[in-house]
Structures are given as C-alpha cells and as structure tokens.
N, C-alpha and C. Protein backbone atom coordinates (compact mmCIF):
# COMPACT_ATOMS: atom_id res chain seq x y z
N UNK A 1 -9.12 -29.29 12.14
CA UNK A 1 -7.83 -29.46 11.55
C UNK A 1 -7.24 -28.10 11.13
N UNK A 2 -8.24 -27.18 10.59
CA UNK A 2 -7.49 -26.01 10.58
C UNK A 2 -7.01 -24.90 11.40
N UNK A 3 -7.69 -25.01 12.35
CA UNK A 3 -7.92 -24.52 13.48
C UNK A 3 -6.46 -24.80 14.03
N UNK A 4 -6.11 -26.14 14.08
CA UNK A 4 -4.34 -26.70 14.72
C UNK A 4 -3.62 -26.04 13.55
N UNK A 5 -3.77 -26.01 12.62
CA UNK A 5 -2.58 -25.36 11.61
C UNK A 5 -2.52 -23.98 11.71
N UNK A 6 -3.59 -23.08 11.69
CA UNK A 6 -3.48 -21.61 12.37
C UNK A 6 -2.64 -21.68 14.13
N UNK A 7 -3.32 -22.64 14.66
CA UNK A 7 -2.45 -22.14 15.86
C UNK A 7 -0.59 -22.91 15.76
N UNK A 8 -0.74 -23.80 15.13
CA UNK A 8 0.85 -24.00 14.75
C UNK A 8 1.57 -22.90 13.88
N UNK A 9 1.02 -22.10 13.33
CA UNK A 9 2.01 -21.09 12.77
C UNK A 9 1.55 -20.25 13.57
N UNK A 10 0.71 -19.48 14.21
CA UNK A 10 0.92 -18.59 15.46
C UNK A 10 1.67 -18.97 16.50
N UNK A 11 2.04 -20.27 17.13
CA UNK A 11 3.28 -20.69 18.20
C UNK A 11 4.37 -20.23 16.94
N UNK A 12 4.46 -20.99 15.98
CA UNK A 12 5.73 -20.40 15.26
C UNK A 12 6.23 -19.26 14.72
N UNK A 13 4.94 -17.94 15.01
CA UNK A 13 5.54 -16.59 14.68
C UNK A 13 5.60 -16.32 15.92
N UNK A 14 5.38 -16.49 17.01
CA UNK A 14 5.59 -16.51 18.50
C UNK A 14 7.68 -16.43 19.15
N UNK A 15 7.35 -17.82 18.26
CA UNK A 15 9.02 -18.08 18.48
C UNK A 15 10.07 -17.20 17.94
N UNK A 16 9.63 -16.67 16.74
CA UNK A 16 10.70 -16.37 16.06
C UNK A 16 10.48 -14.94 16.65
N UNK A 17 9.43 -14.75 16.45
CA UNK A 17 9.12 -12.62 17.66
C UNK A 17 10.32 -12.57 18.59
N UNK A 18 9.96 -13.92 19.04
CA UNK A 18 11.10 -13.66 20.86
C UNK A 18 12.44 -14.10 20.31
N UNK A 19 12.91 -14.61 19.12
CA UNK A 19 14.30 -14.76 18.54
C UNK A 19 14.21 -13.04 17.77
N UNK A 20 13.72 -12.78 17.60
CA UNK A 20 14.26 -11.25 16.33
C UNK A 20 14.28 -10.48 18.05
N UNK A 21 13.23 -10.49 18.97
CA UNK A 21 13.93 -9.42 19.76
C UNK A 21 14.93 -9.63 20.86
N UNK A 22 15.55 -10.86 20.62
CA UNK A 22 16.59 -10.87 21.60
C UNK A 22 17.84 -11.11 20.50
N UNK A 23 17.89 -10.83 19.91
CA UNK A 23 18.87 -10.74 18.72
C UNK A 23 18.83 -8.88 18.44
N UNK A 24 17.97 -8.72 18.73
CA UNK A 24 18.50 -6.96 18.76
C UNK A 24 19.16 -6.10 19.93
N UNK A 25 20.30 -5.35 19.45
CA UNK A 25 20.74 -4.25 20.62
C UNK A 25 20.11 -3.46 21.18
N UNK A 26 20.21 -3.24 22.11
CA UNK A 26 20.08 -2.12 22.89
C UNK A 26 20.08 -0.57 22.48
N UNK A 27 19.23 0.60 22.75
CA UNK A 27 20.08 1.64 22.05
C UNK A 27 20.19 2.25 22.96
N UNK A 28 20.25 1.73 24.40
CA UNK A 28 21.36 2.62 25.68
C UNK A 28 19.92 3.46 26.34
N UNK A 29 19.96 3.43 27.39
CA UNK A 29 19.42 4.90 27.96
C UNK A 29 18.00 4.09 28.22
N UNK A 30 17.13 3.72 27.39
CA UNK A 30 15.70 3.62 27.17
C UNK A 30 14.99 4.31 27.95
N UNK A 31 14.04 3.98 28.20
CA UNK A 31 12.88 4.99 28.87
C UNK A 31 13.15 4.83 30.58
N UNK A 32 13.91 3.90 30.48
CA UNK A 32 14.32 4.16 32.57
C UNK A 32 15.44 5.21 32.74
N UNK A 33 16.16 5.64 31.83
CA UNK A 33 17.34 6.59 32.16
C UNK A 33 17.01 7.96 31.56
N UNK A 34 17.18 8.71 32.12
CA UNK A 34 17.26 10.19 31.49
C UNK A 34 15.90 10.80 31.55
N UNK A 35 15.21 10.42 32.13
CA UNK A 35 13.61 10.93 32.46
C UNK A 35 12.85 10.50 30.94
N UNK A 36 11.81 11.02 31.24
CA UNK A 36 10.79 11.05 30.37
C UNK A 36 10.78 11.98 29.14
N UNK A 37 10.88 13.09 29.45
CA UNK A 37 10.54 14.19 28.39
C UNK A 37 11.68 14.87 28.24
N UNK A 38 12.37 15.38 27.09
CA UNK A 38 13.20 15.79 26.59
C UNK A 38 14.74 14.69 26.12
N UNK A 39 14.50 13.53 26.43
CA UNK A 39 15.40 12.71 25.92
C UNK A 39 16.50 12.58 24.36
N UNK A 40 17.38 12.19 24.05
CA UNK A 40 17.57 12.19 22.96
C UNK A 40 16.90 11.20 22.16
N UNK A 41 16.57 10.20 22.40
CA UNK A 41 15.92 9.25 21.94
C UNK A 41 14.20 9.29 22.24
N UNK A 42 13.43 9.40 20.92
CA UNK A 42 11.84 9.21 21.51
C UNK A 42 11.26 7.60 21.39
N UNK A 43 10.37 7.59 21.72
CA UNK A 43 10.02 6.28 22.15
C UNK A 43 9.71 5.15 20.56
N UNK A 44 8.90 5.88 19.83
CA UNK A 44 8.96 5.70 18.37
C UNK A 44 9.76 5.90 17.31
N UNK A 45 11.07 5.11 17.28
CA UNK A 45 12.05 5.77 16.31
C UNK A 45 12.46 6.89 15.95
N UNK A 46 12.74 7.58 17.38
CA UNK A 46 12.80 9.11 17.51
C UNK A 46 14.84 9.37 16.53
N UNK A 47 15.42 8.03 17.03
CA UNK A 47 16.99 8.12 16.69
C UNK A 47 17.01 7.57 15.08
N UNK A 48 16.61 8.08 14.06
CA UNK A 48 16.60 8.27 12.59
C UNK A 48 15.79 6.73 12.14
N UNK A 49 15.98 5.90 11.24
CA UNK A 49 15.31 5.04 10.50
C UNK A 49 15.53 3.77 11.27
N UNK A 50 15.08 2.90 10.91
CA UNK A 50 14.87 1.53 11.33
C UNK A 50 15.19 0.75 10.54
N UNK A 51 16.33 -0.29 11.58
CA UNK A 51 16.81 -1.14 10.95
C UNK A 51 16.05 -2.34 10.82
N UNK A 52 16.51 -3.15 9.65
CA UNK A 52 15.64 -4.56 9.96
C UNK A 52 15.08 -5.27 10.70
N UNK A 53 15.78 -5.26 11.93
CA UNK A 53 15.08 -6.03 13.35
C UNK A 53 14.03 -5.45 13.28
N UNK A 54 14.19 -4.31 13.88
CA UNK A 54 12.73 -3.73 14.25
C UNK A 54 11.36 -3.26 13.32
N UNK A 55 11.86 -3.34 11.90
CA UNK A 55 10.62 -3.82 11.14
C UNK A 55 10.24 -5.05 11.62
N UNK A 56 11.18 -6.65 11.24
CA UNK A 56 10.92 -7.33 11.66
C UNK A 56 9.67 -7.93 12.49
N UNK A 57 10.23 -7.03 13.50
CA UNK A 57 9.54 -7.35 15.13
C UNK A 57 7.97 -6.39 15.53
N UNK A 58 8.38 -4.97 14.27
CA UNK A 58 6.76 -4.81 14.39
C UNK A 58 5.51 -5.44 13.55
N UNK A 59 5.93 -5.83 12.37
CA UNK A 59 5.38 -6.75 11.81
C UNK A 59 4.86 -8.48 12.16
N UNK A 60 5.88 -8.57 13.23
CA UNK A 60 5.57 -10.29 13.69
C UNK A 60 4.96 -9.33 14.92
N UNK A 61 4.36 -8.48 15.56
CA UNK A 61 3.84 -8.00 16.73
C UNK A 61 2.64 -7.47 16.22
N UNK A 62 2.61 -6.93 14.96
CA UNK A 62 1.38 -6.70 14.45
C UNK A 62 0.77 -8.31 14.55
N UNK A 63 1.32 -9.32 13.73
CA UNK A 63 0.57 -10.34 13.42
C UNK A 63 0.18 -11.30 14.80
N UNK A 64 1.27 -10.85 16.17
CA UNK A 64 0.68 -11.48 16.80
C UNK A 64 -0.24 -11.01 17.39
N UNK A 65 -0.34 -9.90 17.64
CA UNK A 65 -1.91 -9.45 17.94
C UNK A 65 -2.86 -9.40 17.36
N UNK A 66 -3.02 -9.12 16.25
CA UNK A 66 -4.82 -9.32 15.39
C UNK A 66 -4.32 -11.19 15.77
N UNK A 67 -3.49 -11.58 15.42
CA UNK A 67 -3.67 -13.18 15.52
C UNK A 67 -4.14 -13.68 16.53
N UNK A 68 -3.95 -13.47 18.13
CA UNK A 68 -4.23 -13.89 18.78
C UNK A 68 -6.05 -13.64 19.42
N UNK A 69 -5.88 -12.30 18.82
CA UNK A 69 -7.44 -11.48 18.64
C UNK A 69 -8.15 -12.51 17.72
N UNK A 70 -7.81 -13.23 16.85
CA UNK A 70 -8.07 -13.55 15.94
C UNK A 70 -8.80 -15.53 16.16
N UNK A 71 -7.73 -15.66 17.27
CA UNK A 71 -8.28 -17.06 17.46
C UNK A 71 -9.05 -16.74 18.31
N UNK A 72 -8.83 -16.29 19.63
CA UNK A 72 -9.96 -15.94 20.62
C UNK A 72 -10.95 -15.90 20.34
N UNK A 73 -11.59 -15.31 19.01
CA UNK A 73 -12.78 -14.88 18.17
C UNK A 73 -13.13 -16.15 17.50
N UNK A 74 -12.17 -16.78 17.13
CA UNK A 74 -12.59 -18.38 16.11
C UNK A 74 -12.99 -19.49 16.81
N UNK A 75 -12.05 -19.77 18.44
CA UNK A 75 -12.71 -20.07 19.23
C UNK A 75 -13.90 -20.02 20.05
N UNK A 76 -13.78 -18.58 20.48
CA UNK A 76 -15.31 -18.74 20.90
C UNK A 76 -16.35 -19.10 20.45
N UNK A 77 -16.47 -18.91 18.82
CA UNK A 77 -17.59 -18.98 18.01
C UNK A 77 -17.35 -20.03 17.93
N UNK A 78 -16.30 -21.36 17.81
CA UNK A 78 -16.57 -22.73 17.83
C UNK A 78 -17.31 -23.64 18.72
N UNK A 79 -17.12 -22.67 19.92
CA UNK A 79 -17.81 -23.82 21.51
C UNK A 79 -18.98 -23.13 21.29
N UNK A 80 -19.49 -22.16 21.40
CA UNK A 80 -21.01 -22.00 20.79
C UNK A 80 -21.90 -22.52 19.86
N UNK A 81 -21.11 -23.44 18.93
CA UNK A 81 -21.82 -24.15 18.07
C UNK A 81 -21.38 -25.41 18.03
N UNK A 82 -20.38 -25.69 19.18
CA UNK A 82 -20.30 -27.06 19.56
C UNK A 82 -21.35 -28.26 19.28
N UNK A 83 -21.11 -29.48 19.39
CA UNK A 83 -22.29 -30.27 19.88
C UNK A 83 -22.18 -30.35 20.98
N UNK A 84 -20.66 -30.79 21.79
CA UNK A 84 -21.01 -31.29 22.90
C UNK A 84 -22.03 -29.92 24.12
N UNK A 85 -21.82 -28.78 23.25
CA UNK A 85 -22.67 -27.76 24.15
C UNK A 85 -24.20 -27.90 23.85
N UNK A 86 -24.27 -28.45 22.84
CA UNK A 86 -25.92 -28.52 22.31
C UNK A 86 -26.49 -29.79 22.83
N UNK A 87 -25.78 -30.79 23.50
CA UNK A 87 -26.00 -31.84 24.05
C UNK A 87 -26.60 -31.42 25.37
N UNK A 88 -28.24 -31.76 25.76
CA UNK A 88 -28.52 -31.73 27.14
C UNK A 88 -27.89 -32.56 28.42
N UNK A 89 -28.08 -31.81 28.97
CA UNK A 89 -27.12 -32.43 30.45
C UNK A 89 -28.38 -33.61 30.50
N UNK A 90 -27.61 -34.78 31.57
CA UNK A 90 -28.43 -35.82 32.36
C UNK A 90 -29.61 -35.09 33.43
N UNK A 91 -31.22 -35.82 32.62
CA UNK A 91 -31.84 -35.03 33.54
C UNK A 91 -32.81 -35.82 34.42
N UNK A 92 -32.49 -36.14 35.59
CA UNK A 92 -33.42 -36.98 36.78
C UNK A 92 -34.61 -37.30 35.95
N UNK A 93 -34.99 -38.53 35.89
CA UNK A 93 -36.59 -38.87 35.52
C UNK A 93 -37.67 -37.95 36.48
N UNK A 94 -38.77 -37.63 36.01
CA UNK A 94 -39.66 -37.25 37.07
C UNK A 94 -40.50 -37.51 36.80
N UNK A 95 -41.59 -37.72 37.93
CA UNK A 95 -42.67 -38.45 37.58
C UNK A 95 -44.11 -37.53 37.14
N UNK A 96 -44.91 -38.17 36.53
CA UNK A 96 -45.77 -37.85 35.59
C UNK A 96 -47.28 -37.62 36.34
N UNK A 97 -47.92 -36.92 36.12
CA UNK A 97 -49.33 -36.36 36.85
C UNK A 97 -50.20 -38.19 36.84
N UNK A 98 -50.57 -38.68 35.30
CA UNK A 98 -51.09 -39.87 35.74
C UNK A 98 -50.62 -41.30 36.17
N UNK A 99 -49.21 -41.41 36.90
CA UNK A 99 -48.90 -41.71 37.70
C UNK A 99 -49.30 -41.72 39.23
N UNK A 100 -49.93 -42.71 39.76
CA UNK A 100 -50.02 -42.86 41.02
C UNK A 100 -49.08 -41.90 42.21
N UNK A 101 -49.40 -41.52 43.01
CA UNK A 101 -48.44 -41.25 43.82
C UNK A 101 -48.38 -42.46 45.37
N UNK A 102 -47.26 -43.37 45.86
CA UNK A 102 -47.29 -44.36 46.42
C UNK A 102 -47.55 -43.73 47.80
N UNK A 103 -48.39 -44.98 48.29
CA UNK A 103 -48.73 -44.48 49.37
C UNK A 103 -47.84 -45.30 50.51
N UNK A 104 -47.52 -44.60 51.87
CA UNK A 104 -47.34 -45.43 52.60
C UNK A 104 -47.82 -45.48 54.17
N UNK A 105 -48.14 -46.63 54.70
CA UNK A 105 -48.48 -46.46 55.67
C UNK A 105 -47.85 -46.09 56.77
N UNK A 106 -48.54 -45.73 58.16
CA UNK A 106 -47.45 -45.38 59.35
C UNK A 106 -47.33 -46.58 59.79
N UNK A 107 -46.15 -46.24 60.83
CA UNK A 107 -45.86 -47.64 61.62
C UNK A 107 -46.43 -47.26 63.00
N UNK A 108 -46.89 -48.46 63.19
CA UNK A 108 -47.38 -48.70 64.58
C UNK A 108 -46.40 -49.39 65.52
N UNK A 109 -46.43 -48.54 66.57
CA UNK A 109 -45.40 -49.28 68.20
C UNK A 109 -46.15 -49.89 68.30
C-alpha cells in the first residue's frame, strides 16, 4: 500500500515536471545555434539569475531522479523477499532407491 502511494506522487511530480517545462520560454539560440564555445549564453545559467520555472523544474528533476533511483531500489528489494519467489517451483515426483524398478518383458513375433 505504500509502495502505490510513493509511486502515485512520483506519476504526480512527473506531471507537473512536464507542465513547469512546457510553460517555460525559450531563451533563443540554445546549444544548436551559435556553436558550442564562446556563446552568449552558457549552458548553466550563464544569462544572470533564475527565474521561478527553472528552480521549479530543477527541483522536481532533482526529485525525479533520486525518486525514480529510489523505487528501482524499493522494488528490487521487494521481489527478493517476495513469497511468491520463495515458493518452490512444481517438481516431477521421482522415484525412490527402495522402490522397485518395473520390469518389462520383450515381445515375441
């Protein structure tokens, strides 16, 4: 049960990540125009402070990554201590040393 409530608010900081970054502008140029090195703009808030969006959006990007790091890790360790994994598979009867072994005869033409 908790396990669904962590991943219901990780779909729901999911959603709102991809609403804060398509609700933000553009700041022209990005890293496909004007080459690489010497740009006016650097890749890390090179063009002065940061507006709300983009706190926003590194903060819900922080959380979705340790988060998703985070279930991956909660999960795995759950199916490892599963039952249904601790449950032996179906295993053919086999037969036992003081058990007979049946004999059969040949056929005759």
């Amino acid at each position: 049960m908790l396990y669904g409530l962590v991943v219901s608010l990780f779909v729901f900081v999911c959603i709102i990540l991809i609403l804060v970054i398509m609700v933000q502008q553009g700041k022209g140029g990005g890293i496909g125009f004007g080459g690489m090195g010497g740009g006016s703009q650097m890749l890390f808030g090179g063009s002065g402070g940061q507006d709300l969006f983009q706190k926003i959006t590194w903060v819900l990007g922080t959380i979705f990554i340790f988060g998703s790091l985070g279930l991956t890790t909660w999960k795995a360790y759950d199916s490892k201590t599963s039952l249904y994994l601790r449950r032996p598979a179906y295993q053919y009867p086999t037969r036992h040393a003081s058990e007979p072994t049946p004999v059969t005869q040949p056929e005759s033409n």
